[in-house]
C-alpha atoms as a PDB file:
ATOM      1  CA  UNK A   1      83.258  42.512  11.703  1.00  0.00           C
ATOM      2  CA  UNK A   2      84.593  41.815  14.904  1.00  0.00           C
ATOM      3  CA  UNK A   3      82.146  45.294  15.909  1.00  0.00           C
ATOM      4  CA  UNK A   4      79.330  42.975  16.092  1.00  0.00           C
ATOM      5  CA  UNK A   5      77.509  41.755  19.007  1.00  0.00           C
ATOM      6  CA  UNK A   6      77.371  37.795  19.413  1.00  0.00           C
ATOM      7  CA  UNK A   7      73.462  38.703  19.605  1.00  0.00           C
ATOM      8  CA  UNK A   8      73.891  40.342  16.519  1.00  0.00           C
ATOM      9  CA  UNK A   9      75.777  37.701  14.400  1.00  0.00           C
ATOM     10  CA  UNK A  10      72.951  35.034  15.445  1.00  0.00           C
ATOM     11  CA  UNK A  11      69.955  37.546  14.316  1.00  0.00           C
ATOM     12  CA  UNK A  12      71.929  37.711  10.678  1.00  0.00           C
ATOM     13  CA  UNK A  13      72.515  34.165  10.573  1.00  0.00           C
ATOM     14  CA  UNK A  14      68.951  33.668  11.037  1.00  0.00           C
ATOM     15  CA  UNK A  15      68.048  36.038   8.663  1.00  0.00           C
ATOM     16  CA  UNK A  16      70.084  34.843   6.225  1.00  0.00           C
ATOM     17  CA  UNK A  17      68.914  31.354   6.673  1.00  0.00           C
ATOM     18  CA  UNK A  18      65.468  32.344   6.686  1.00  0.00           C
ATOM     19  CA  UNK A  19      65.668  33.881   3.017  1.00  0.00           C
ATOM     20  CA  UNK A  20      67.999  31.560   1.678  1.00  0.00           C
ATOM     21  CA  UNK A  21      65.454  28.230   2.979  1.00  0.00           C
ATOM     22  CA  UNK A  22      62.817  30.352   1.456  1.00  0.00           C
ATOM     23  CA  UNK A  23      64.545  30.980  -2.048  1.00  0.00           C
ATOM     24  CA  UNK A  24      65.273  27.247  -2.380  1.00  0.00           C
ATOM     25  CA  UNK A  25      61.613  26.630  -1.441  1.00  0.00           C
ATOM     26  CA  UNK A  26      60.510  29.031  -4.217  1.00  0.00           C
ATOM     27  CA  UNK A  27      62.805  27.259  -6.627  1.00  0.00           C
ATOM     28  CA  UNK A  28      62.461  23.558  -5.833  1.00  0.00           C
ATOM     29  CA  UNK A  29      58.927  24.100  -6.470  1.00  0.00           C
ATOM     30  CA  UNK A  30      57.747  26.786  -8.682  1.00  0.00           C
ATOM     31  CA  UNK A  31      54.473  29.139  -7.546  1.00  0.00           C
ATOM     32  CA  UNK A  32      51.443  29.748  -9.760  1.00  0.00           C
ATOM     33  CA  UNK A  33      52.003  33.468  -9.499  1.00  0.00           C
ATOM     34  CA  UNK A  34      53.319  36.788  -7.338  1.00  0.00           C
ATOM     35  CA  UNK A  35      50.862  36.247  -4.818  1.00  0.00           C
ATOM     36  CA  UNK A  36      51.796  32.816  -4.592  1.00  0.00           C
ATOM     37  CA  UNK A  37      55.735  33.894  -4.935  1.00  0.00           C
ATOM     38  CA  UNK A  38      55.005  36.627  -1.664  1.00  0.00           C
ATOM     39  CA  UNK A  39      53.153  34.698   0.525  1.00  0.00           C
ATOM     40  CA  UNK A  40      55.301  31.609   0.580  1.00  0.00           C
ATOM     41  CA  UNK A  41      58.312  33.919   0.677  1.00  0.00           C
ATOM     42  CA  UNK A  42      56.830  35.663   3.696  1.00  0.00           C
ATOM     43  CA  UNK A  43      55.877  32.394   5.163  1.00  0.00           C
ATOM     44  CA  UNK A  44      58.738  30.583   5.274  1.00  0.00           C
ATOM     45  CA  UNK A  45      60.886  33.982   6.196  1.00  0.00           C
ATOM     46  CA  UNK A  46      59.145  34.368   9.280  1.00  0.00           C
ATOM     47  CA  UNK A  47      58.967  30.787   9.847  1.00  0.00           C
ATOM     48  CA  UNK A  48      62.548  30.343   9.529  1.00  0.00           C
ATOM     49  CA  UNK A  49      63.224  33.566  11.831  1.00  0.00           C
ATOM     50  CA  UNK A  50      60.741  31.854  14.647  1.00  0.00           C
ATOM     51  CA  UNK A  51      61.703  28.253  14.825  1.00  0.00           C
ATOM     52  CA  UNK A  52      65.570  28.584  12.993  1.00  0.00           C
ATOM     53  CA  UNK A  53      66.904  28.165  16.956  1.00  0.00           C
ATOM     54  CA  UNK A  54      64.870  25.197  17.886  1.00  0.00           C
ATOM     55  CA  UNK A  55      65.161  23.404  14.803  1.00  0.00           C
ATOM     56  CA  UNK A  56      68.805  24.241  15.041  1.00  0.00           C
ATOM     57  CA  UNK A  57      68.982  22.526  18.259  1.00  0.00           C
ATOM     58  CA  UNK A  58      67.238  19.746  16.798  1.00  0.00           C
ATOM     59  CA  UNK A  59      69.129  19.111  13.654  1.00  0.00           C
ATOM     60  CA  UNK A  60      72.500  19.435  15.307  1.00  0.00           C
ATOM     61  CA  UNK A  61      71.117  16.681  18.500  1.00  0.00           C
ATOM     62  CA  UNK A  62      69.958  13.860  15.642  1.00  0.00           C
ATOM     63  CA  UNK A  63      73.187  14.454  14.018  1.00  0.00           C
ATOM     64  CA  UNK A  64      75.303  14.723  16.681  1.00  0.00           C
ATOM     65  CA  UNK A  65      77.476  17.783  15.550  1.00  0.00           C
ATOM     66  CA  UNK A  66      76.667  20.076  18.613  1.00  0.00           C
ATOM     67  CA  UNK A  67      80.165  20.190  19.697  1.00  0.00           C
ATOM     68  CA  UNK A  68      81.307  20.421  15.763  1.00  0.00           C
ATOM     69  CA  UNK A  69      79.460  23.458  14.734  1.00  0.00           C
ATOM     70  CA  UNK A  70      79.130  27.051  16.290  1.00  0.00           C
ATOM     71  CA  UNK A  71      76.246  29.223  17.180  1.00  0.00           C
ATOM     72  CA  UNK A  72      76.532  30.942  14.477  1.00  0.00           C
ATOM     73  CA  UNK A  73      76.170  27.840  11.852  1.00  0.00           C
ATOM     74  CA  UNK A  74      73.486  25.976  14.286  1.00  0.00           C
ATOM     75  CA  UNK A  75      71.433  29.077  13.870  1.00  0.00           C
ATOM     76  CA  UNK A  76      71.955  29.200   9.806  1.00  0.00           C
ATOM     77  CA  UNK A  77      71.249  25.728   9.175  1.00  0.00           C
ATOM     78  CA  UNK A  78      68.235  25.411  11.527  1.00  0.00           C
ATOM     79  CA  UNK A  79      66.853  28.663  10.064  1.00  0.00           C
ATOM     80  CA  UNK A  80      67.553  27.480   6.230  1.00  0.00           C
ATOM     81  CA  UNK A  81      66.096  24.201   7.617  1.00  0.00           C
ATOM     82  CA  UNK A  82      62.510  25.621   9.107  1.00  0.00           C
ATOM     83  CA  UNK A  83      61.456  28.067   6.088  1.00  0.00           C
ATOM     84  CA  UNK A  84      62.400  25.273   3.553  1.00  0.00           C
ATOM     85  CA  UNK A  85      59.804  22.871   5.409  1.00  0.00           C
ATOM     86  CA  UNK A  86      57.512  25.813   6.350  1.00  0.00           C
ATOM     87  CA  UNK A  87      55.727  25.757   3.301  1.00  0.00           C
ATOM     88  CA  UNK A  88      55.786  21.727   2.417  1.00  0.00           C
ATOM     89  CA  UNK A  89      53.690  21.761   5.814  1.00  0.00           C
ATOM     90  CA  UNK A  90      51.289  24.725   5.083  1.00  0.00           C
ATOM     91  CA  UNK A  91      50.800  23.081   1.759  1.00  0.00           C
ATOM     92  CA  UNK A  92      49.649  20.013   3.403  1.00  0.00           C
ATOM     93  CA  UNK A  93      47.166  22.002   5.637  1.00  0.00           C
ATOM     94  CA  UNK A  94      45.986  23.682   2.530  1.00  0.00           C
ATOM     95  CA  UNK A  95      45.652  20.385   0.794  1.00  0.00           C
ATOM     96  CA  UNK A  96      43.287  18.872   3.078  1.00  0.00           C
ATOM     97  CA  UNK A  97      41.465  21.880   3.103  1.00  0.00           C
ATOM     98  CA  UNK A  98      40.747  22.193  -0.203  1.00  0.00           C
ATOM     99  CA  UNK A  99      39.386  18.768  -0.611  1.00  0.00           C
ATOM    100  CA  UNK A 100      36.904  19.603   2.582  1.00  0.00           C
ATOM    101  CA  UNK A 101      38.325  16.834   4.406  1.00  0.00           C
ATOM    102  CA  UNK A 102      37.516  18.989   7.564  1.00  0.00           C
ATOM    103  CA  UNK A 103      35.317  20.690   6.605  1.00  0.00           C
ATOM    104  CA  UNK A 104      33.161  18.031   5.336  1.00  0.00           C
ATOM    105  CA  UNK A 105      34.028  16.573   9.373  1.00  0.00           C
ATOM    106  CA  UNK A 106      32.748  19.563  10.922  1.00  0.00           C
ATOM    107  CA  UNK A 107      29.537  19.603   9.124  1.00  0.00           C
ATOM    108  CA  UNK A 108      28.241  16.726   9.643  1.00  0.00           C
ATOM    109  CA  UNK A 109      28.981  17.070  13.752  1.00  0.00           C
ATOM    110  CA  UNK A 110      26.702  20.217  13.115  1.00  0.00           C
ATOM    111  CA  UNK A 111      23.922  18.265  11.171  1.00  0.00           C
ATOM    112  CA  UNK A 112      24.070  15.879  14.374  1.00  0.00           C
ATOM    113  CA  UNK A 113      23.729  18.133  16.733  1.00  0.00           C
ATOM    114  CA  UNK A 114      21.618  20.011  14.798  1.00  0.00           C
ATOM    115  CA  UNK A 115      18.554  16.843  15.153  1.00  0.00           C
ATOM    116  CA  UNK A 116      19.411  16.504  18.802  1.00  0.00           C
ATOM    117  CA  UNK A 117      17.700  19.837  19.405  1.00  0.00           C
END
């Protein structure tokens, strides 16, 4: 193991995290179908392999365990962390519009301008 790159190691970590944040999301709450299944899978995968460092960095600052925890484990947990709340966000966007919130909003600035022509 000691083969590996430190570059390396932090891509798995992330990885891993990203699946494993994903999996829990899939069983904490379970989908209607496969679609469902794939696309939050895929969501919070690619979520988790985007913002795992920054959320990371985040976590390990409000808890103040930066100088308690490696690269290697920063990267996991902020990785596990960001595809777990990946989907509880896109399901909020997805909320709203499905009740036409905005899209309700948008209309009727159209209908407005619509009578100042």
């Amino acid at each position: 193991m000691s083969d590996l790159s430190n570059a390396t190691l932090l891509w798995m970590a992330k990885a891993v995290g990203a699946v494993a944040g994903s999996a829990v999301s899939l069983a904490y709450i379970l989908p209607h179908g496969r679609r469902e299944a794939a696309c939050r899978f895929a969501v919070g995968v690619v979520c988790g392999l985007v913002f795992g460092g920054t959320a990371g960095l985040k976590i390990a600052a409000e808890l103040d365990v930066e100088s308690a925890i490696g690269p290697t484990e920063l990267m996991l947990m902020g990785s596990a962390a960001a595809s777990l709340c990946a989907w509880w966000a896109l399901g909020f966007v997805m909320r709203a519009f499905e009740q036409n919130r905005f899209v309700r909003m948008f209309r009727n600035r159209s209908e407005e301008n619509a009578d100042d022509r």
